[in-house]
N, C-alpha and C. Protein backbone atom coordinates (compact mmCIF):
# COMPACT_ATOMS: atom_id res chain seq x y z
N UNK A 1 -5.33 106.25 -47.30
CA UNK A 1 -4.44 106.16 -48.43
C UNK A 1 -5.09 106.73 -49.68
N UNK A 2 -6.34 105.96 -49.67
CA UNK A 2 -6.82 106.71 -51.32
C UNK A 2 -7.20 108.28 -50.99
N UNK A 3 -8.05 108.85 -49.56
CA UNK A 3 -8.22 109.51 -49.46
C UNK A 3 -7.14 110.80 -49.87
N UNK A 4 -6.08 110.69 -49.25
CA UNK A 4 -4.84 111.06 -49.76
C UNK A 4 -4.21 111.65 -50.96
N UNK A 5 -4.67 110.44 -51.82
CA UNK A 5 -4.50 110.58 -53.08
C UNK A 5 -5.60 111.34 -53.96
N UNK A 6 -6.61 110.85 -53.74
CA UNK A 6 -7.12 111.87 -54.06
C UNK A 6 -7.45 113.23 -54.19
N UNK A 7 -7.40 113.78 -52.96
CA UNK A 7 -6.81 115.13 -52.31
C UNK A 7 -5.96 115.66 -53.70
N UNK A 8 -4.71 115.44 -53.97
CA UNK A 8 -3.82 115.80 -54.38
C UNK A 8 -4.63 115.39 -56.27
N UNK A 9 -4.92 114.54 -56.57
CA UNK A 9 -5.01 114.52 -58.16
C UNK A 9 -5.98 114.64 -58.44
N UNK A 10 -7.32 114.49 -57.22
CA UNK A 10 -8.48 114.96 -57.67
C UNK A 10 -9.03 113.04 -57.83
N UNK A 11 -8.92 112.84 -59.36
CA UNK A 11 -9.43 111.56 -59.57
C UNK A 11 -8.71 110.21 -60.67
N UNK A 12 -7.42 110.93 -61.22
CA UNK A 12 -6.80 109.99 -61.47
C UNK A 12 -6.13 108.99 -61.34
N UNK A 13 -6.15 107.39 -61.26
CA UNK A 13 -5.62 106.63 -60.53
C UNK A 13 -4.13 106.01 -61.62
N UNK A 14 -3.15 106.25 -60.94
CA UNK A 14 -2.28 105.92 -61.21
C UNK A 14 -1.76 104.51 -61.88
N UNK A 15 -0.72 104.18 -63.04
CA UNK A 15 -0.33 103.19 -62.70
C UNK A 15 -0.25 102.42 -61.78
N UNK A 16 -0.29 101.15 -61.15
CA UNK A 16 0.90 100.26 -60.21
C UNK A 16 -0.33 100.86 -58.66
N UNK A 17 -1.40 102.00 -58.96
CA UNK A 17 -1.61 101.88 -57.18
C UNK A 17 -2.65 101.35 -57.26
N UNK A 18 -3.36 100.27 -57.98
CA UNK A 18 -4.56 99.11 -57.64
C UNK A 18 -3.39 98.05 -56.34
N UNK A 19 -2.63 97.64 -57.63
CA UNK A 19 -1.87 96.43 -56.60
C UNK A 19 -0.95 97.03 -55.10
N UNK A 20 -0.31 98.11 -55.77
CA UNK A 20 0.17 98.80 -53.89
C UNK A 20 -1.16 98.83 -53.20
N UNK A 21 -1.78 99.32 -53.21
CA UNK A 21 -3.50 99.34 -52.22
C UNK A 21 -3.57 98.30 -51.60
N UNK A 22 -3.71 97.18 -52.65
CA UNK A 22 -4.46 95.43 -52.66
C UNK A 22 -3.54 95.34 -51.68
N UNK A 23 -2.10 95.26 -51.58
CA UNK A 23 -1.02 94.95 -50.65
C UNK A 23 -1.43 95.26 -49.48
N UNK A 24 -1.45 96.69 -49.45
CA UNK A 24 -1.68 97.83 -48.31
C UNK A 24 -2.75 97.06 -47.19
N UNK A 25 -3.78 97.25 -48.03
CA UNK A 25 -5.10 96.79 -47.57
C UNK A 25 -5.03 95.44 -46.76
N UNK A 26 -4.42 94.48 -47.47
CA UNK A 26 -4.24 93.00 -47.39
C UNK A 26 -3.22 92.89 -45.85
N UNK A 27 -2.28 93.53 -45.71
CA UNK A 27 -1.56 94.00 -45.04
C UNK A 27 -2.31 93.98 -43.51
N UNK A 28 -3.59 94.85 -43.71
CA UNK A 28 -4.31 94.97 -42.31
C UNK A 28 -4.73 93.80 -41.96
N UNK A 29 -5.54 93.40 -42.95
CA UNK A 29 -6.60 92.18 -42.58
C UNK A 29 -7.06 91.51 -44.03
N UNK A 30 -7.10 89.91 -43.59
CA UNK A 30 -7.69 89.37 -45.12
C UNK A 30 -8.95 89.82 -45.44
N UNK A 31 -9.27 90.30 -46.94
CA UNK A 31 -10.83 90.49 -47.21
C UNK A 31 -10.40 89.19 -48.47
N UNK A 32 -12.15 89.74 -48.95
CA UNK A 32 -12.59 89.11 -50.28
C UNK A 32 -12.14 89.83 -51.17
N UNK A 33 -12.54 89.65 -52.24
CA UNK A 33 -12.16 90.81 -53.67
C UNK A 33 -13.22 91.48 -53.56
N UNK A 34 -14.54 91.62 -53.12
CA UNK A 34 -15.67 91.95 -53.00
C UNK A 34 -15.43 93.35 -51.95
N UNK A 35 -14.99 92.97 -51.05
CA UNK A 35 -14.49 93.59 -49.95
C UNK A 35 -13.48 94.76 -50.29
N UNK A 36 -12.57 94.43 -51.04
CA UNK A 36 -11.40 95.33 -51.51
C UNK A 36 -12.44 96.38 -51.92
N UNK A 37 -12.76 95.90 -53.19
CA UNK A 37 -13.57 97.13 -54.11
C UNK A 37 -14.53 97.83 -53.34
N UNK A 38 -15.74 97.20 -52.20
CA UNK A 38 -16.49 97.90 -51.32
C UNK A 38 -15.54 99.07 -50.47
N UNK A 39 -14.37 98.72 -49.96
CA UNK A 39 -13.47 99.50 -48.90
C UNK A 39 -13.08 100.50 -49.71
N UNK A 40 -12.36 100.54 -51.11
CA UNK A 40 -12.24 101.58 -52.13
C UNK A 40 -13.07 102.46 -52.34
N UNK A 41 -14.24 101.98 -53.08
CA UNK A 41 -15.26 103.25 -52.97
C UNK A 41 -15.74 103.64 -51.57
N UNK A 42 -15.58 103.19 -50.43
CA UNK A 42 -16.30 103.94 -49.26
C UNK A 42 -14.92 104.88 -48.80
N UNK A 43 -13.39 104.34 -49.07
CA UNK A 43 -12.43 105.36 -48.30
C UNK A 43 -12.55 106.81 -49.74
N UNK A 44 -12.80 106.52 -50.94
CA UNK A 44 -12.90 107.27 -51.67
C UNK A 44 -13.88 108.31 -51.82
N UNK A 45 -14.76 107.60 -51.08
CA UNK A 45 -16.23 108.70 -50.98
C UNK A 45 -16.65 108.44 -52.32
N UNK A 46 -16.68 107.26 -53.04
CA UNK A 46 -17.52 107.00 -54.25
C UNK A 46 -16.40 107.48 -55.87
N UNK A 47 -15.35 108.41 -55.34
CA UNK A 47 -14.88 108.89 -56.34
C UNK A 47 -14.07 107.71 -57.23
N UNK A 48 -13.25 106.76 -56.29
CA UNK A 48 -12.71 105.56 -57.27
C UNK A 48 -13.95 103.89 -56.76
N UNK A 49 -14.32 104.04 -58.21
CA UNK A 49 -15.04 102.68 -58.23
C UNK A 49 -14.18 101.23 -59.03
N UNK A 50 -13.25 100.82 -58.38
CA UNK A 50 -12.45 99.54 -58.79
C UNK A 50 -13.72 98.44 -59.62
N UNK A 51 -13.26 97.97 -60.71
CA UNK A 51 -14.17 96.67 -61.14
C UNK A 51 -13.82 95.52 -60.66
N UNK A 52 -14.52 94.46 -60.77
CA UNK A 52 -14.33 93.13 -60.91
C UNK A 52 -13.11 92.85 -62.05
N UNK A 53 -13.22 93.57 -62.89
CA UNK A 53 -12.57 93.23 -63.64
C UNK A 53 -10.93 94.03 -63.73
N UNK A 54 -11.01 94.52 -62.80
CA UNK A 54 -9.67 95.05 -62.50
C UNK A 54 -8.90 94.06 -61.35
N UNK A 55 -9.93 94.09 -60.42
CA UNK A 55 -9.26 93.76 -58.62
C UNK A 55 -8.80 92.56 -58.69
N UNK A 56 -10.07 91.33 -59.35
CA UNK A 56 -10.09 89.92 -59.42
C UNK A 56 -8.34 89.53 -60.25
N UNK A 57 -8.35 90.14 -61.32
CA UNK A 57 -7.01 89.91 -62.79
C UNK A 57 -5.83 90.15 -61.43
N UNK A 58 -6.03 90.74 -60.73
CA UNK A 58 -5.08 91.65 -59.59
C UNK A 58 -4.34 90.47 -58.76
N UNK A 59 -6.06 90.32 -58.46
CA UNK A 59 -5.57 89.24 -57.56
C UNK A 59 -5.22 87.93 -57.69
N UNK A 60 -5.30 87.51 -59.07
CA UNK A 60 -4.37 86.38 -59.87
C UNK A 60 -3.35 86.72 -59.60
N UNK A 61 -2.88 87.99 -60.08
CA UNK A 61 -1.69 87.92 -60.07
C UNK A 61 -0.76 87.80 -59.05
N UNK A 62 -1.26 88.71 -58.13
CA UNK A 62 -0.17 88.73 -57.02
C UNK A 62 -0.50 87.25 -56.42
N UNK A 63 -1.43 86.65 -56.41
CA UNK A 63 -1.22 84.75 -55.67
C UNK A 63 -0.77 84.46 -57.15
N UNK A 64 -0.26 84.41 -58.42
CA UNK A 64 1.23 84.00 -58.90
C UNK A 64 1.95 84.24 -58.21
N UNK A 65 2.65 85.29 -58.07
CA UNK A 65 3.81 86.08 -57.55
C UNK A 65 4.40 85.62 -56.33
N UNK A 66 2.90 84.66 -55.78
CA UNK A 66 3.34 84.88 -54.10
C UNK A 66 3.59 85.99 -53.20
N UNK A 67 2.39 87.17 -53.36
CA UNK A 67 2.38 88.11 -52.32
C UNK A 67 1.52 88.30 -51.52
N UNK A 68 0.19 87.40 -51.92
CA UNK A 68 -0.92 87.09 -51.38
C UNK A 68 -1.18 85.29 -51.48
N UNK A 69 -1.86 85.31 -50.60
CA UNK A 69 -2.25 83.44 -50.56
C UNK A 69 -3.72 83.62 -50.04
N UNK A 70 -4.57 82.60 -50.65
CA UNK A 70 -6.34 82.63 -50.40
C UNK A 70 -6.34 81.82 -49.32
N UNK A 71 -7.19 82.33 -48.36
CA UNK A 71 -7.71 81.44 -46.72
C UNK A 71 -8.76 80.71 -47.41
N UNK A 72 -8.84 79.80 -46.58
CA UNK A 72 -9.85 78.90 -46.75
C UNK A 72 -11.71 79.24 -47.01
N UNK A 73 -11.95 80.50 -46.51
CA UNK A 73 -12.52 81.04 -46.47
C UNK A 73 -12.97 81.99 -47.46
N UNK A 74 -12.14 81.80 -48.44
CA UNK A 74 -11.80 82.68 -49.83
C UNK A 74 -11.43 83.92 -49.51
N UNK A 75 -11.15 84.46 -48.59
CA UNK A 75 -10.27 85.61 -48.34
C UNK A 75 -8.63 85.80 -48.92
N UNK A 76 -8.40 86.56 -49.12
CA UNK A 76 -6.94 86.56 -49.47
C UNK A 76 -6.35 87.58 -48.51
N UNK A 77 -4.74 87.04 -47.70
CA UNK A 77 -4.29 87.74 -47.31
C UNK A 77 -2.78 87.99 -47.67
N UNK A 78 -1.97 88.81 -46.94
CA UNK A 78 -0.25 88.80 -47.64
C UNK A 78 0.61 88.06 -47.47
N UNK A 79 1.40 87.75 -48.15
CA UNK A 79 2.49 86.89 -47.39
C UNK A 79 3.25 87.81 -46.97
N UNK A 80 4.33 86.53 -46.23
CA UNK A 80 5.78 87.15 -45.79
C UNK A 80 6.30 87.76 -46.84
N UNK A 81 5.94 87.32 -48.25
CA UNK A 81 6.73 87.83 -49.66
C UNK A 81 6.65 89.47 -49.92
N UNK A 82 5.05 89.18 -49.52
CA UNK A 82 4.27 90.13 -49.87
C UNK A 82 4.31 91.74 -48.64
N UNK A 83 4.53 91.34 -47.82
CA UNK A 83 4.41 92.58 -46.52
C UNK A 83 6.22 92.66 -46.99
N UNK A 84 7.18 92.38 -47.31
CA UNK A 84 8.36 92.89 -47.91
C UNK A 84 8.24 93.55 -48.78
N UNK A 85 7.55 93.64 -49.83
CA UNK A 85 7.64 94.55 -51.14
C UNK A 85 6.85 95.30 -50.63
N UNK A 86 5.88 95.47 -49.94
CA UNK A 86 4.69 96.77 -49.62
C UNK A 86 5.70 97.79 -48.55
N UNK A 87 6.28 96.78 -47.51
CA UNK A 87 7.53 97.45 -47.11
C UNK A 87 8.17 98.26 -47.58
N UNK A 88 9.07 98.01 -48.92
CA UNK A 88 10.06 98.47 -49.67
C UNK A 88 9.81 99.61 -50.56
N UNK A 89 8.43 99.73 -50.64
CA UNK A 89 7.73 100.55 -51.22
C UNK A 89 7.36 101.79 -50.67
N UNK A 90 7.26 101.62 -49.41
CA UNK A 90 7.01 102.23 -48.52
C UNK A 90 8.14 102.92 -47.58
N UNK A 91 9.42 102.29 -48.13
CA UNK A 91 10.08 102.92 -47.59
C UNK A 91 10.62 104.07 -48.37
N UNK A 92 11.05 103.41 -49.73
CA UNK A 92 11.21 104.41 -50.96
C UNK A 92 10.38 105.51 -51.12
N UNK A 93 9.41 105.72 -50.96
CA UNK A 93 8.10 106.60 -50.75
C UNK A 93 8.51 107.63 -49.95
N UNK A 94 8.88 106.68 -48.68
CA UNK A 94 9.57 108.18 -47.74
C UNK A 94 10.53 108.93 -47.52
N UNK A 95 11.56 107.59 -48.38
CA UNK A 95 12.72 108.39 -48.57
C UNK A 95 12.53 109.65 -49.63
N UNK A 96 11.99 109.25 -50.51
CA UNK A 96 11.95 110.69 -51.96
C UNK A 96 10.87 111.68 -51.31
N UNK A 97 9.72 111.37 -50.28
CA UNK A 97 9.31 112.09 -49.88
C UNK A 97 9.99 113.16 -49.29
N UNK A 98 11.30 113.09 -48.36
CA UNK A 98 12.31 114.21 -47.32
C UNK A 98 13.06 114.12 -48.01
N UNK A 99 13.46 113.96 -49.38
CA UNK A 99 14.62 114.35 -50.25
C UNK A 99 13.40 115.55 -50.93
N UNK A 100 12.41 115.16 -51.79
CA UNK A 100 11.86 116.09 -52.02
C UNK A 100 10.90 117.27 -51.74
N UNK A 101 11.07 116.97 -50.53
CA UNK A 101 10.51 118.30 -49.32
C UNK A 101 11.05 119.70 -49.73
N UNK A 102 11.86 119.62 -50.01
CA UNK A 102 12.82 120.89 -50.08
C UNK A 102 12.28 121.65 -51.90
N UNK A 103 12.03 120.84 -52.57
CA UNK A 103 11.15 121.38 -53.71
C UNK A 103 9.70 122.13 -53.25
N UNK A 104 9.64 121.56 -52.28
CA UNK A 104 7.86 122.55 -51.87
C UNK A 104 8.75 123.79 -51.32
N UNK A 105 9.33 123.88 -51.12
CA UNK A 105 9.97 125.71 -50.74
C UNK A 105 10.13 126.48 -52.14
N UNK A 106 9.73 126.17 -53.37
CA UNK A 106 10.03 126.77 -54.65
C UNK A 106 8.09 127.13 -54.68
N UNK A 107 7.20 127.23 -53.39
CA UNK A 107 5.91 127.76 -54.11
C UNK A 107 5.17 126.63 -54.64
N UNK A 108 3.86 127.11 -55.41
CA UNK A 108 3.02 125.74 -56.11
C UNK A 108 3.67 125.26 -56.94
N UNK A 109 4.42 125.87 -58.00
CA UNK A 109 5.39 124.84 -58.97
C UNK A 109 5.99 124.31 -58.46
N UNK A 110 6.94 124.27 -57.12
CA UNK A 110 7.60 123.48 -57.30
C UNK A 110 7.15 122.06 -56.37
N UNK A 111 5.67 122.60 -55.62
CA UNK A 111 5.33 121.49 -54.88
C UNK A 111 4.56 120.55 -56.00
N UNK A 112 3.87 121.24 -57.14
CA UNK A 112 3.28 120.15 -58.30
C UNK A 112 4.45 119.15 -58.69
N UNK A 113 5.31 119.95 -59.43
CA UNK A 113 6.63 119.64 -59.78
C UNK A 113 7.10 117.89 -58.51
N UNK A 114 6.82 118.43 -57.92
CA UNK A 114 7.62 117.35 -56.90
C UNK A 114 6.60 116.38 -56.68
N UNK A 115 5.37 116.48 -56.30
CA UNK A 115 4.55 115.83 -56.12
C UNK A 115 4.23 115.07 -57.54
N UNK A 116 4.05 115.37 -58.47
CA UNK A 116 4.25 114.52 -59.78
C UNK A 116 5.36 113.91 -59.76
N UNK A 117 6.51 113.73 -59.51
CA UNK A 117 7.50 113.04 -59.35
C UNK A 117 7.29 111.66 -58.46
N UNK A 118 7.02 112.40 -57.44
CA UNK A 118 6.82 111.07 -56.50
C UNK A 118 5.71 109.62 -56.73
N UNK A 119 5.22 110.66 -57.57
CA UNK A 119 4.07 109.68 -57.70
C UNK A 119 4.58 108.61 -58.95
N UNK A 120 4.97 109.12 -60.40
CA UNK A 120 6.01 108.84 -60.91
C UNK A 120 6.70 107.53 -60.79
N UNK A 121 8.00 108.05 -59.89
CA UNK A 121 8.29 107.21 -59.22
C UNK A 121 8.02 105.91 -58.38
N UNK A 122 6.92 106.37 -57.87
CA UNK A 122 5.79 105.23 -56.99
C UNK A 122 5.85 104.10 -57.56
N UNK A 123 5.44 104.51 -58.91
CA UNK A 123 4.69 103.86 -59.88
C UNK A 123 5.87 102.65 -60.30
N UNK A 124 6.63 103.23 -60.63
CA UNK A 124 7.62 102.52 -61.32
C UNK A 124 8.15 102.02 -60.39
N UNK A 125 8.60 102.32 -58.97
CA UNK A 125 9.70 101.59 -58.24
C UNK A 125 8.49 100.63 -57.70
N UNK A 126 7.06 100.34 -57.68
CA UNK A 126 6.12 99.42 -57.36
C UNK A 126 6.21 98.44 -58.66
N UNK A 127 6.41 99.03 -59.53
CA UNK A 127 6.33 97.95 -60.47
C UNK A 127 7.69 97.32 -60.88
N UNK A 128 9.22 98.05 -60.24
CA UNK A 128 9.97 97.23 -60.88
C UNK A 128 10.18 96.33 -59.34
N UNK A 129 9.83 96.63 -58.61
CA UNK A 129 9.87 95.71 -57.13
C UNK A 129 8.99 95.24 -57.07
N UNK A 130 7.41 94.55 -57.13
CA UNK A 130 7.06 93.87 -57.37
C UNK A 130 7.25 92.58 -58.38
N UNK A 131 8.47 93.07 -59.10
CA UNK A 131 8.85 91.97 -60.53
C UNK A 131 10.53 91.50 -59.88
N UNK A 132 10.88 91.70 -58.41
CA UNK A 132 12.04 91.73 -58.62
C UNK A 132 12.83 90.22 -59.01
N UNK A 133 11.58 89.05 -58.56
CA UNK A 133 11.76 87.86 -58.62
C UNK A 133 12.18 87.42 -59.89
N UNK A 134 11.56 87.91 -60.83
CA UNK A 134 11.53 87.33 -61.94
C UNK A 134 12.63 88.36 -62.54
N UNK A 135 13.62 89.26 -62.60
CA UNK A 135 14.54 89.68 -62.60
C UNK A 135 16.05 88.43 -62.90
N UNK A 136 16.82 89.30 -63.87
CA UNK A 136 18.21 88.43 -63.76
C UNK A 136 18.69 89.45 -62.44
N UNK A 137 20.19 88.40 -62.07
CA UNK A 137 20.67 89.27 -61.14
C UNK A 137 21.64 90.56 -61.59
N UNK A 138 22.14 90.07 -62.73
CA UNK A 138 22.03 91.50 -63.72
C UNK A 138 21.33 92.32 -63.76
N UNK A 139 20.00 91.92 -63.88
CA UNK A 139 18.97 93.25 -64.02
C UNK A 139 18.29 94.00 -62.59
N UNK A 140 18.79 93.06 -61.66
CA UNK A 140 18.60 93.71 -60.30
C UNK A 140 19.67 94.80 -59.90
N UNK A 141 20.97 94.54 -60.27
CA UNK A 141 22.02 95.37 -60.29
C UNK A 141 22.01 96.64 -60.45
N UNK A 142 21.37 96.40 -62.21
CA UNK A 142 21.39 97.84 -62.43
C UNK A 142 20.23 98.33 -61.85
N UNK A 143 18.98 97.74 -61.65
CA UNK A 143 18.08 98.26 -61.09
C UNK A 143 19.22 98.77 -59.56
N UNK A 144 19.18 98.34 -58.96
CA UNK A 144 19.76 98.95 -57.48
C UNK A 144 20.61 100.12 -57.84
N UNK A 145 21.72 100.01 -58.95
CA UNK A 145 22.58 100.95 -59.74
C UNK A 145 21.74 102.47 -59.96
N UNK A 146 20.96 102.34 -60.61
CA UNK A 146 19.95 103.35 -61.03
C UNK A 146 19.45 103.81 -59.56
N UNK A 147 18.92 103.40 -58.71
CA UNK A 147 18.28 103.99 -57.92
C UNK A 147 19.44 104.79 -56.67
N UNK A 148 21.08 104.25 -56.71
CA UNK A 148 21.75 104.61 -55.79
C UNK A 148 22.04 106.07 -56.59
N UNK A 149 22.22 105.99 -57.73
CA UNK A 149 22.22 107.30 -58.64
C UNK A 149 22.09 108.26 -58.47
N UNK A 150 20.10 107.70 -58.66
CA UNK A 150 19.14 109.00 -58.38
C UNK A 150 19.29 109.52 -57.08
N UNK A 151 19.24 109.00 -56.13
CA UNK A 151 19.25 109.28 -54.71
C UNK A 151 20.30 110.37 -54.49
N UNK A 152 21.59 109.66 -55.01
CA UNK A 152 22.78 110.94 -55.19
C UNK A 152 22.78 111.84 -55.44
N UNK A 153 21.80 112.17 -56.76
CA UNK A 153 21.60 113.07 -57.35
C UNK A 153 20.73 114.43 -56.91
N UNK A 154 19.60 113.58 -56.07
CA UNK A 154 18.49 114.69 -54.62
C UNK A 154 19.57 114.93 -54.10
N UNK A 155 20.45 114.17 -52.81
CA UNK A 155 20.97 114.69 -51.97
C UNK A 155 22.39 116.08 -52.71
N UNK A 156 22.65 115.68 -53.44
CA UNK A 156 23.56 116.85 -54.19
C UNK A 156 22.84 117.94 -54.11
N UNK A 157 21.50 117.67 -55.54
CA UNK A 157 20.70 119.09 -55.17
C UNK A 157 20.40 119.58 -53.79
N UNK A 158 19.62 118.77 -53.01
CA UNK A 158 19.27 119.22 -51.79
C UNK A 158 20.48 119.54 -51.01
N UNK A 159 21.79 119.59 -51.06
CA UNK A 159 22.70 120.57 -50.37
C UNK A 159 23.23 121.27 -51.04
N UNK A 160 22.96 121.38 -52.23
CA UNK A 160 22.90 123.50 -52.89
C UNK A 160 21.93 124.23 -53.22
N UNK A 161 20.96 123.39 -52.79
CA UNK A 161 19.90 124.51 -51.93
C UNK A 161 20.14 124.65 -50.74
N UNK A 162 20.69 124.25 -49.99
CA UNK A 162 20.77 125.03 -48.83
C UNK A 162 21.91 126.08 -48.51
């Protein structure tokens, strides 16, 4: 995953992808917070060094949230709460991924172009779905509203490009 990312931006870490990771990660197997940050810099090859003072604040949060819960062992792993939003995230990811496939046929602009988007996006649809709890159901609405939109709006373009 980070490897990935990196590839593509070199070394900037995005909004919102400490806690998608923490999920990700958590997802496989419970670690420590110790553990997280060790697994980061070794999938990174040293290029992202996470702090204590990033991962730990992190991981308050999401055991608020209820997306992680601590083992007895002081490990933290995901919940049921939690493997749903990493889900959802993940699915959105792939959907804008094969909507925006068709922008990498415009050359390097238009694969930057698109690939900054997605990421973008990432960012924000991780952070307004990770909050969806604490949401009115008003504000989930339009959140869902907004995103049936956009979606409309790829698939339009993407069939006059073709």
């Amino acid at each position: 995953m980070i490897s990935h990312w990196f590839s593509r931006v070199n070394s900037v870490i995005p909004r919102g992808f400490s806690r998608q990771y923490i999920l990700n990660l958590l997802k496989e197997k419970p670690m420590s917070g110790k553990e997280i940050i060790d697994f980061a810099i070794y999938e990174s090859e040293g290029k992202w060094k996470p702090s204590p003072g990033l991962i730990y604040p992190m991981l308050g949060r999401l055991l608020e949230e209820g997306l992680i819960s601590e083992t007895e062992n002081g490990k933290y792993k995901v919940t049921h709460k939690g493997v749903g939003i990493a889900e959802d995230i993940q699915s959105i990811q792939k959907i804008l991924q094969k909507q925006l496939d068709v922008m990498f046929r415009f050359g390097s602009i238009g694969r930057f172009m698109a690939m900054d988007l997605i990421d973008r996006i990432s960012s924000i649809g991780s952070t307004l779905s990770s909050n969806l709890d604490k949401m009115t159901e008003q504000e989930r609405e339009k959140y869902k509203e907004f995103l049936i939109t956009e979606l409309k709006k790829i698939e339009k373009q993407e069939k006059e490009l073709r």
